[in-house]
Protein backbone atom coordinates (compact mmCIF):
# COMPACT_ATOMS: atom_id res chain seq x y z
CA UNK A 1 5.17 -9.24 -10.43
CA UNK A 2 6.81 -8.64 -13.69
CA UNK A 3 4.85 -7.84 -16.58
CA UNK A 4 4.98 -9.46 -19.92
CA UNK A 5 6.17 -8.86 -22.89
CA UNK A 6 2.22 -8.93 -23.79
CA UNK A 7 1.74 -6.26 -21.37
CA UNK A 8 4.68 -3.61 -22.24
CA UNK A 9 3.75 -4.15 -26.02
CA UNK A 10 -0.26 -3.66 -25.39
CA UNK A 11 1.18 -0.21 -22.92
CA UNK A 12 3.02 0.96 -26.21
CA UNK A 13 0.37 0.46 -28.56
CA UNK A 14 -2.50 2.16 -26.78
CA UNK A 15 0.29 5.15 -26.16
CA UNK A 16 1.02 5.14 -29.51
CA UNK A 17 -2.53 5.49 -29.65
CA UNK A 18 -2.96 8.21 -27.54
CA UNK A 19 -0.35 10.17 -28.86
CA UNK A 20 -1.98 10.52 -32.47
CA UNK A 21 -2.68 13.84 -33.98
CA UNK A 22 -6.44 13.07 -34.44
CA UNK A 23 -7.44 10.46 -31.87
CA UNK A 24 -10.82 9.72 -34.13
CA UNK A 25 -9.08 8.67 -37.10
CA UNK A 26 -8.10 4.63 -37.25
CA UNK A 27 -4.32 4.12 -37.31
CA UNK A 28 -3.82 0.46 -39.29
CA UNK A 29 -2.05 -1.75 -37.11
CA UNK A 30 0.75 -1.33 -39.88
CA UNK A 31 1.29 1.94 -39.07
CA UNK A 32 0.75 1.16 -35.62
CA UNK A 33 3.84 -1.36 -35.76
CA UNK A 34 6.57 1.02 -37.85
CA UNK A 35 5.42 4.11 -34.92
CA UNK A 36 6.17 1.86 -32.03
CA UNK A 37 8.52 -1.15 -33.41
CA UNK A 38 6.75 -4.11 -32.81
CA UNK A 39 6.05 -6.99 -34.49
CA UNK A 40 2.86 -6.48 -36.94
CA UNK A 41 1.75 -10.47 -36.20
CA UNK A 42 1.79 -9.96 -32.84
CA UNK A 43 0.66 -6.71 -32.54
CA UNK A 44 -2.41 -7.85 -34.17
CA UNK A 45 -3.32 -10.18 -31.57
CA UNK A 46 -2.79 -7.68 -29.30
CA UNK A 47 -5.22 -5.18 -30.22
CA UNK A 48 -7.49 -8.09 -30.59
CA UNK A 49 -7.50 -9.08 -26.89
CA UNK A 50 -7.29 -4.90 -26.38
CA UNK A 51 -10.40 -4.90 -28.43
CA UNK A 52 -12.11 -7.36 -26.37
CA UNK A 53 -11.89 -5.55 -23.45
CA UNK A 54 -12.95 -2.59 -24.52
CA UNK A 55 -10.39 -0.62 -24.54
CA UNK A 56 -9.79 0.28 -28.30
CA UNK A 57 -12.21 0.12 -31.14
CA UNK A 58 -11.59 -0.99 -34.81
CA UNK A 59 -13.11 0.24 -38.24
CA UNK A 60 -12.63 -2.33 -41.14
CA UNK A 61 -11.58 -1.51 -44.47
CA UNK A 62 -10.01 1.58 -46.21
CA UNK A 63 -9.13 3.95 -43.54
CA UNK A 64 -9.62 1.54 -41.22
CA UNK A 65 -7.31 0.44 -38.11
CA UNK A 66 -8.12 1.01 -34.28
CA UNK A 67 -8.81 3.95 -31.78
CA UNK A 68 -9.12 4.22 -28.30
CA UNK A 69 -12.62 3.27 -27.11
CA UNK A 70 -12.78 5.86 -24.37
CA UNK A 71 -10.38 9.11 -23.55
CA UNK A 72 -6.72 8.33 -22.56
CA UNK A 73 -7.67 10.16 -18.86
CA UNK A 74 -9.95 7.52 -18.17
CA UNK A 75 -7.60 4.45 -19.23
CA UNK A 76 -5.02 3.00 -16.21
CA UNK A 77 -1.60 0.93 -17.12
CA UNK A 78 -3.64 -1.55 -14.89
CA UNK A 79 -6.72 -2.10 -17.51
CA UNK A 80 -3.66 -2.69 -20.04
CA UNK A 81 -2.08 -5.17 -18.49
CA UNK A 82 -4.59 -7.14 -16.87
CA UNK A 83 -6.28 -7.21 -20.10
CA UNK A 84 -3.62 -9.13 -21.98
CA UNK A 85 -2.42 -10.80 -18.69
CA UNK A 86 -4.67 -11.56 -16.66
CA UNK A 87 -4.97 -10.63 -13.06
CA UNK A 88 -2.50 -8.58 -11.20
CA UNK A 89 -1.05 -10.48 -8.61
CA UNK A 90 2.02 -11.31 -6.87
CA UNK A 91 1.79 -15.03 -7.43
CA UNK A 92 -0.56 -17.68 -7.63
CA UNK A 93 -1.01 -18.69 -3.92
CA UNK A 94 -4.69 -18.39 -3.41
CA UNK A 95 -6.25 -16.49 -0.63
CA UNK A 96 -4.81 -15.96 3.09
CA UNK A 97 -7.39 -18.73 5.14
CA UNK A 98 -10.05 -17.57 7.81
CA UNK A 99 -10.48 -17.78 11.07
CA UNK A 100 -6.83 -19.39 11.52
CA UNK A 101 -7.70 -22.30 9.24
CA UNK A 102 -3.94 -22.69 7.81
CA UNK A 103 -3.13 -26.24 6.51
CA UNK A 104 1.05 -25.44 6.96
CA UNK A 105 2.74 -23.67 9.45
CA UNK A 106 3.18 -19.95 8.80
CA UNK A 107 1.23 -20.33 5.29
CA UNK A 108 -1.54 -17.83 6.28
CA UNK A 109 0.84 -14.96 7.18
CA UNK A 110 2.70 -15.42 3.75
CA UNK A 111 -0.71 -15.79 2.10
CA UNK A 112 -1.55 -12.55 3.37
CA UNK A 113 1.61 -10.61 2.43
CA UNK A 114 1.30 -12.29 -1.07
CA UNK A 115 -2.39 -11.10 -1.25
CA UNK A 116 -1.24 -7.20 -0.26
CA UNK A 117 1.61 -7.32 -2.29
CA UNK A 118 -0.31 -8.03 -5.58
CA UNK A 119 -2.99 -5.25 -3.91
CA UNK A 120 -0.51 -2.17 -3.88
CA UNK A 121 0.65 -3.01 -7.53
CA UNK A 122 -2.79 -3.01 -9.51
CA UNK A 123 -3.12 0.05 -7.35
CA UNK A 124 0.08 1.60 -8.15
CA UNK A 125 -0.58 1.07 -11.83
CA UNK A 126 -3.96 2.06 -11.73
CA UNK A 127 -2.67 5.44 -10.51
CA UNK A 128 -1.16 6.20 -13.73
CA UNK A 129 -3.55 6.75 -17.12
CA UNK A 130 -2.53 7.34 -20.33
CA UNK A 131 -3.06 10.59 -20.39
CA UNK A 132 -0.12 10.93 -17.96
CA UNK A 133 2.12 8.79 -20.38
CA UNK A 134 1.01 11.27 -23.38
CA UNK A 135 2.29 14.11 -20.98
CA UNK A 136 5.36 12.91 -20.04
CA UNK A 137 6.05 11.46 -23.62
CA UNK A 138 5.49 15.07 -24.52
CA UNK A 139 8.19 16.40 -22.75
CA UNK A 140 5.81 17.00 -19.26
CA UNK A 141 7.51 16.03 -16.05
CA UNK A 142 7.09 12.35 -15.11
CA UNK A 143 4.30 11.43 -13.21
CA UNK A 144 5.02 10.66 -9.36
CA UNK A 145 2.88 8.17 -7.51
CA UNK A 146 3.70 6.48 -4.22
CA UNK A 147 1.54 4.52 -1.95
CA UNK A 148 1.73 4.32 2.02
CA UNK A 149 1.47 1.33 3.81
């Protein structure tokens, strides 16, 4: 898996987020783009698909912007991501077959790696919120996860 461009830049913003001095008050998305760096156009749509998902919350006007929808302990690198990209999965090669019901030789034992392979990473960024990000941004010790097989 390698995620997008979509999905770092959505992972900065809600950090950027997260890291504000008073998480109640709206940050524009102008301000939003000088803290983190990224493009203001895109950024916007961001938020927007961010938004959609419930993961931030906006307030239009003067003092308006966006704020996180819920606190940054209960928000996973894996909501991010699959919220601007879609489901996390190794690739798109549908679902190991039943009952030995494979069309090509060898294709359900692939399917199945493929399947667990895409399982241990929306697990291995689920394991890390945004409250550990705000830690280690901080100057806290990075946040260790591993997975066993």
């Amino acid at each position: 898996m390698r995620v997008s461009t979509r999905g770092d830049y959505a992972s900065r913003a809600l950090l950027s987020l997260a890291l504000g001095s008073d998480l109640s008050t709206p940050t524009s998305v102008r301000d939003l783009a000088q803290r983190t760096g990224l493009p203001q156009p895109y950024l916007e749509q961001i938020l927007l698909s961010l938004k959609g998902v419930g993961l931030v919350r906006s307030k239009r006007g003067v003092g308006g912007g966006y704020v996180l929808a819920r606190p940054a302990e209960r928000i996973t690198l894996a909501e991010i991501v699959a919220a601007v990209d879609g489901p996390i999965v190794a690739g798109d090669f549908g679902e190991p077959h039943m009952d030995g019901a494979c069309d090509h030789e060898g294709q359900c034992v692939l399917l199945g790696v493929w399947a667990d392979v895409g399982n241990h990473m929306r697990e291995h960024l689920a394991s890390f919120t945004l409250a550990d990000m705000v830690l280690q941004a901080r100057g806290g010790r990075p946040v260790q996860r591993t997975h066993s097989a």
